[in-house]
C-alpha atoms as a PDB file:
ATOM      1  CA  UNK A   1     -15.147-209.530-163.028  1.00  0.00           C
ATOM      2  CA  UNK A   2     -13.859-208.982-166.642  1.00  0.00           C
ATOM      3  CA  UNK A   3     -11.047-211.258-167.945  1.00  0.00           C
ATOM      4  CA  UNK A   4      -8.185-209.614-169.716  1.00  0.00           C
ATOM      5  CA  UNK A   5      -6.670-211.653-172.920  1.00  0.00           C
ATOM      6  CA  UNK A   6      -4.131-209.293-172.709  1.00  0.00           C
ATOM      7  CA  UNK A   7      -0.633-209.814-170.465  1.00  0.00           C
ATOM      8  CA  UNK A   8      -0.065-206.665-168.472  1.00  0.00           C
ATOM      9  CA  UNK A   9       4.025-205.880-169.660  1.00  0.00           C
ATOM     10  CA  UNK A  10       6.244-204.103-166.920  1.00  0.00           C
ATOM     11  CA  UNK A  11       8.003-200.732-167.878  1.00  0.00           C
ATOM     12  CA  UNK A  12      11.852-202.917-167.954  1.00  0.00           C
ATOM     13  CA  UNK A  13       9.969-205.408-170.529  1.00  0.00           C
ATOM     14  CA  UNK A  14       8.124-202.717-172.394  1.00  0.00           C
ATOM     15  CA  UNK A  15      11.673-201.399-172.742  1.00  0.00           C
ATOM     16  CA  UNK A  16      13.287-204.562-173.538  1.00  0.00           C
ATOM     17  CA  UNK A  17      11.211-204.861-176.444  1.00  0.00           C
ATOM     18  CA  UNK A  18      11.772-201.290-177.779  1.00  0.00           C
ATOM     19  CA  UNK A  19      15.267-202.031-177.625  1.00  0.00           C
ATOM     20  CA  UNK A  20      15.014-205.137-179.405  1.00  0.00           C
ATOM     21  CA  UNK A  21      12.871-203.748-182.113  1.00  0.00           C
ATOM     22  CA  UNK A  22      15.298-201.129-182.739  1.00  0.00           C
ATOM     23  CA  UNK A  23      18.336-203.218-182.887  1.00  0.00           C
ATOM     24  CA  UNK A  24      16.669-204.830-185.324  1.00  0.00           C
ATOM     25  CA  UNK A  25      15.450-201.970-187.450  1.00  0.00           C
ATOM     26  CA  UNK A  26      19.030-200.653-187.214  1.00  0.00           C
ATOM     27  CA  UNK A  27      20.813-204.200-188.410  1.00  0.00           C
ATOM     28  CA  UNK A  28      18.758-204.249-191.423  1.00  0.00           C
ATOM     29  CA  UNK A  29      19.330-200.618-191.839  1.00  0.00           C
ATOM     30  CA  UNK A  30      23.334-201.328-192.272  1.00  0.00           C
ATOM     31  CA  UNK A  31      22.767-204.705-193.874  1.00  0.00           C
ATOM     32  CA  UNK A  32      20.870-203.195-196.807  1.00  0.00           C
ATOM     33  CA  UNK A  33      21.949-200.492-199.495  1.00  0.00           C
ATOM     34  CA  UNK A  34      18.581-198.705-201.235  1.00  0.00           C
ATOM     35  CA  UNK A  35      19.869-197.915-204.820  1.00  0.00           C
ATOM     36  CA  UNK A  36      18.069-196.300-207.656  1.00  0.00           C
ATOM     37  CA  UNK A  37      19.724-198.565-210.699  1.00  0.00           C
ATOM     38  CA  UNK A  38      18.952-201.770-208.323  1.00  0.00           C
ATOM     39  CA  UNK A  39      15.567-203.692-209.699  1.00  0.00           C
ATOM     40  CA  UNK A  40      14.355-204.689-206.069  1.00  0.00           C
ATOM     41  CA  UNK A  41      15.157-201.734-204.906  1.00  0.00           C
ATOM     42  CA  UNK A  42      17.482-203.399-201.851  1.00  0.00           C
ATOM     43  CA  UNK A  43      20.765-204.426-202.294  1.00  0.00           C
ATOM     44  CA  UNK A  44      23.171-206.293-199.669  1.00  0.00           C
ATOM     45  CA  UNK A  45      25.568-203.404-198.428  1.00  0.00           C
ATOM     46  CA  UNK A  46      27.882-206.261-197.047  1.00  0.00           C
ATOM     47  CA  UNK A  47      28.210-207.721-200.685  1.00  0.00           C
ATOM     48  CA  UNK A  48      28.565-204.355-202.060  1.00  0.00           C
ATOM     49  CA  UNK A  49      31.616-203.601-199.564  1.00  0.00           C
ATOM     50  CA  UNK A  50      32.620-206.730-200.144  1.00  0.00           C
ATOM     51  CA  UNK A  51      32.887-206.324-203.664  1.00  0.00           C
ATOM     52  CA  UNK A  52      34.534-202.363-203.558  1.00  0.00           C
ATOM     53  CA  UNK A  53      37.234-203.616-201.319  1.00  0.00           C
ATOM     54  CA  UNK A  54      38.611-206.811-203.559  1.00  0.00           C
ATOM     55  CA  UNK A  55      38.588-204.590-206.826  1.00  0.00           C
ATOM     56  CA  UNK A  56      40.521-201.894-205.112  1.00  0.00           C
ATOM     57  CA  UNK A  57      42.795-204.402-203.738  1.00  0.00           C
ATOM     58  CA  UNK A  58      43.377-206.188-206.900  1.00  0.00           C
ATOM     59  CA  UNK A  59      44.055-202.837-208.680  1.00  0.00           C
ATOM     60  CA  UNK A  60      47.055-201.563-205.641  1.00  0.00           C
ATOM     61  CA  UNK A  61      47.887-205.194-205.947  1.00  0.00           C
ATOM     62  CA  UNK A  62      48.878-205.447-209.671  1.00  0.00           C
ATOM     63  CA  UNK A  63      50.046-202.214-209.901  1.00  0.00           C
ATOM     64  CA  UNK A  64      52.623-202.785-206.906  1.00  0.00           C
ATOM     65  CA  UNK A  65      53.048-206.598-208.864  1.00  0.00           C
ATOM     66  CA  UNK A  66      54.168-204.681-212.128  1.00  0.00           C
ATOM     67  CA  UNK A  67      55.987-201.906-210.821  1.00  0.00           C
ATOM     68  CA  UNK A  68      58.544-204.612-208.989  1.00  0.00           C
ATOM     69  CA  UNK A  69      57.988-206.610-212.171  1.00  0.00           C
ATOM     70  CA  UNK A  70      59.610-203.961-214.334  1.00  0.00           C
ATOM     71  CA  UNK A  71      61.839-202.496-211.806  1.00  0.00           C
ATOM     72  CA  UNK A  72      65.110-202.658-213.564  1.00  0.00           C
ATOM     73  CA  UNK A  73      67.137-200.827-211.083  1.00  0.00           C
ATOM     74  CA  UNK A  74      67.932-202.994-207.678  1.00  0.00           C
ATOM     75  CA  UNK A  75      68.407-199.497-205.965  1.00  0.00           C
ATOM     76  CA  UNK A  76      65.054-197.916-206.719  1.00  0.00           C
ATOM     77  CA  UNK A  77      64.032-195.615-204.337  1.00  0.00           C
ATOM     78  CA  UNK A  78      60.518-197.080-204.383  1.00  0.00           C
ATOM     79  CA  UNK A  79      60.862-200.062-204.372  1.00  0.00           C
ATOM     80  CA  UNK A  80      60.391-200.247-200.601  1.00  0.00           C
ATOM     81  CA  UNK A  81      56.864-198.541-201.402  1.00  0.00           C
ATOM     82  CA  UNK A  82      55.595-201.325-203.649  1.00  0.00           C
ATOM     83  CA  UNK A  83      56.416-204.020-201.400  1.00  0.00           C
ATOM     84  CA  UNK A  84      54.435-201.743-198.301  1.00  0.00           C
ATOM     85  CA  UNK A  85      51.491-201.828-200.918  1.00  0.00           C
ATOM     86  CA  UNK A  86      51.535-205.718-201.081  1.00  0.00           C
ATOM     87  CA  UNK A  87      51.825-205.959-197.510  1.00  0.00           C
ATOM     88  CA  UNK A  88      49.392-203.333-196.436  1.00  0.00           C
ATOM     89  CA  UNK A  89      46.811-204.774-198.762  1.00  0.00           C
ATOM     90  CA  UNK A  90      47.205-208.413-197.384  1.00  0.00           C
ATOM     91  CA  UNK A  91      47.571-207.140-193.747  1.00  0.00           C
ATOM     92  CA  UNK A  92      43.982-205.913-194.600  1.00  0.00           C
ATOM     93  CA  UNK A  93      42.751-209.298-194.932  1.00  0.00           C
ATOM     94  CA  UNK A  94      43.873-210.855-192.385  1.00  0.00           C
ATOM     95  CA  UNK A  95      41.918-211.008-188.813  1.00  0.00           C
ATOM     96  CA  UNK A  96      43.505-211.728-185.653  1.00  0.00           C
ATOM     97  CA  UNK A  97      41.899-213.963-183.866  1.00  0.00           C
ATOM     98  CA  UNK A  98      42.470-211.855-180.369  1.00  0.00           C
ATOM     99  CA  UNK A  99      39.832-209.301-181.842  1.00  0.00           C
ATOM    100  CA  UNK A 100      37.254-211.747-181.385  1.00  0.00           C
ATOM    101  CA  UNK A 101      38.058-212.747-178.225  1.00  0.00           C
ATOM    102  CA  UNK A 102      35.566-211.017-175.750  1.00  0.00           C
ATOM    103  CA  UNK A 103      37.498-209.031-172.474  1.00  0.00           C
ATOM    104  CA  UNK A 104      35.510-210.414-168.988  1.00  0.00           C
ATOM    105  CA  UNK A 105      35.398-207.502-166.259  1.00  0.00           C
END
Protein backbone atom coordinates (compact mmCIF):
# COMPACT_ATOMS: atom_id res chain seq x y z
CA UNK A 1 0.00 0.00 0.00
CA UNK A 2 1.45 3.42 -1.11
CA UNK A 3 1.65 6.25 1.49
CA UNK A 4 0.44 9.63 0.44
CA UNK A 5 2.60 12.81 1.85
CA UNK A 6 -0.07 14.65 0.62
CA UNK A 7 -3.45 15.68 2.88
CA UNK A 8 -6.50 14.92 0.80
CA UNK A 9 -8.46 18.76 1.09
CA UNK A 10 -12.41 18.64 1.00
CA UNK A 11 -14.26 20.75 -1.74
CA UNK A 12 -15.55 23.52 1.47
CA UNK A 13 -11.60 23.75 2.36
CA UNK A 14 -10.40 23.79 -1.20
CA UNK A 15 -12.85 26.70 -1.33
CA UNK A 16 -11.90 28.26 1.82
CA UNK A 17 -8.56 28.69 0.58
CA UNK A 18 -9.53 30.19 -2.83
CA UNK A 19 -11.39 32.61 -0.98
CA UNK A 20 -8.69 33.47 1.22
CA UNK A 21 -6.18 33.80 -1.50
CA UNK A 22 -8.33 36.14 -3.25
CA UNK A 23 -9.13 38.36 -0.41
CA UNK A 24 -5.79 38.70 -0.21
CA UNK A 25 -4.86 39.39 -3.79
CA UNK A 26 -7.71 41.93 -3.74
CA UNK A 27 -6.43 43.87 -0.30
CA UNK A 28 -3.14 44.39 -1.79
CA UNK A 29 -4.77 45.28 -4.99
CA UNK A 30 -6.54 48.48 -3.17
CA UNK A 31 -3.66 48.97 -0.77
CA UNK A 32 -1.20 49.64 -3.59
CA UNK A 33 -1.18 52.39 -6.44
CA UNK A 34 1.23 51.18 -9.65
CA UNK A 35 2.56 54.60 -10.97
CA UNK A 36 4.86 55.27 -13.83
CA UNK A 37 6.92 58.43 -12.12
CA UNK A 38 7.15 56.09 -8.80
CA UNK A 39 10.92 54.43 -8.57
CA UNK A 40 9.61 51.04 -7.03
CA UNK A 41 7.06 50.99 -9.10
CA UNK A 42 4.33 50.55 -5.96
CA UNK A 43 3.12 53.21 -4.09
CA UNK A 44 0.72 53.10 -0.87
CA UNK A 45 -2.80 54.18 -2.33
CA UNK A 46 -3.87 54.80 1.39
CA UNK A 47 -0.97 57.42 1.77
CA UNK A 48 -1.70 58.79 -1.53
CA UNK A 49 -5.53 59.38 -0.50
CA UNK A 50 -4.38 60.35 2.48
CA UNK A 51 -2.33 62.94 1.19
CA UNK A 52 -5.09 64.29 -1.80
CA UNK A 53 -7.67 64.69 0.85
CA UNK A 54 -5.59 67.06 3.53
CA UNK A 55 -4.32 69.36 0.59
CA UNK A 56 -7.79 69.77 -0.71
CA UNK A 57 -8.99 70.38 2.68
CA UNK A 58 -6.42 72.85 3.58
CA UNK A 59 -7.06 74.73 0.27
CA UNK A 60 -11.45 74.94 0.98
CA UNK A 61 -10.17 75.57 4.43
CA UNK A 62 -8.13 78.80 3.92
CA UNK A 63 -10.06 79.99 1.32
CA UNK A 64 -13.38 79.83 3.54
CA UNK A 65 -10.65 81.26 6.55
CA UNK A 66 -9.93 84.39 4.25
CA UNK A 67 -13.10 84.99 2.72
CA UNK A 68 -14.69 85.49 6.52
CA UNK A 69 -11.34 87.13 7.23
CA UNK A 70 -11.97 89.92 4.75
CA UNK A 71 -15.65 89.93 4.89
CA UNK A 72 -16.33 93.51 5.60
CA UNK A 73 -20.01 93.42 5.33
CA UNK A 74 -21.85 91.59 8.51
CA UNK A 75 -24.81 90.96 6.01
CA UNK A 76 -22.99 89.09 3.27
CA UNK A 77 -24.99 86.85 1.55
CA UNK A 78 -22.24 84.22 1.71
CA UNK A 79 -21.16 84.31 4.51
CA UNK A 80 -23.36 81.40 5.60
CA UNK A 81 -21.46 79.44 2.68
CA UNK A 82 -17.98 79.88 4.13
CA UNK A 83 -18.83 78.83 7.47
CA UNK A 84 -20.74 75.39 5.66
CA UNK A 85 -17.18 75.00 4.02
CA UNK A 86 -15.42 74.94 7.49
CA UNK A 87 -17.91 72.72 8.82
CA UNK A 88 -18.33 70.34 5.97
CA UNK A 89 -14.59 69.95 5.76
CA UNK A 90 -14.19 69.11 9.56
CA UNK A 91 -17.43 66.99 9.57
CA UNK A 92 -15.25 64.99 7.05
CA UNK A 93 -12.83 64.14 9.60
CA UNK A 94 -14.55 63.16 12.10
CA UNK A 95 -15.75 59.30 12.62
CA UNK A 96 -18.53 58.29 14.69
CA UNK A 97 -17.82 55.79 16.69
CA UNK A 98 -21.44 53.95 15.98
CA UNK A 99 -19.98 53.14 12.40
CA UNK A 100 -17.70 50.81 13.89
CA UNK A 101 -19.89 49.21 15.96
CA UNK A 102 -20.84 45.80 14.29
CA UNK A 103 -25.07 45.10 14.07
CA UNK A 104 -25.66 41.21 15.67
CA UNK A 105 -28.70 39.44 13.79
Amino acid sequence: MEETSELTLTPTIKRRKIDLELQLEEKQYNDSYASCCSRTGRTDARLLRYASRFTISTIVLTFACVQIAINDDPCNNLMPFYTSLITLVVGSYVKLDGNKLEQKK
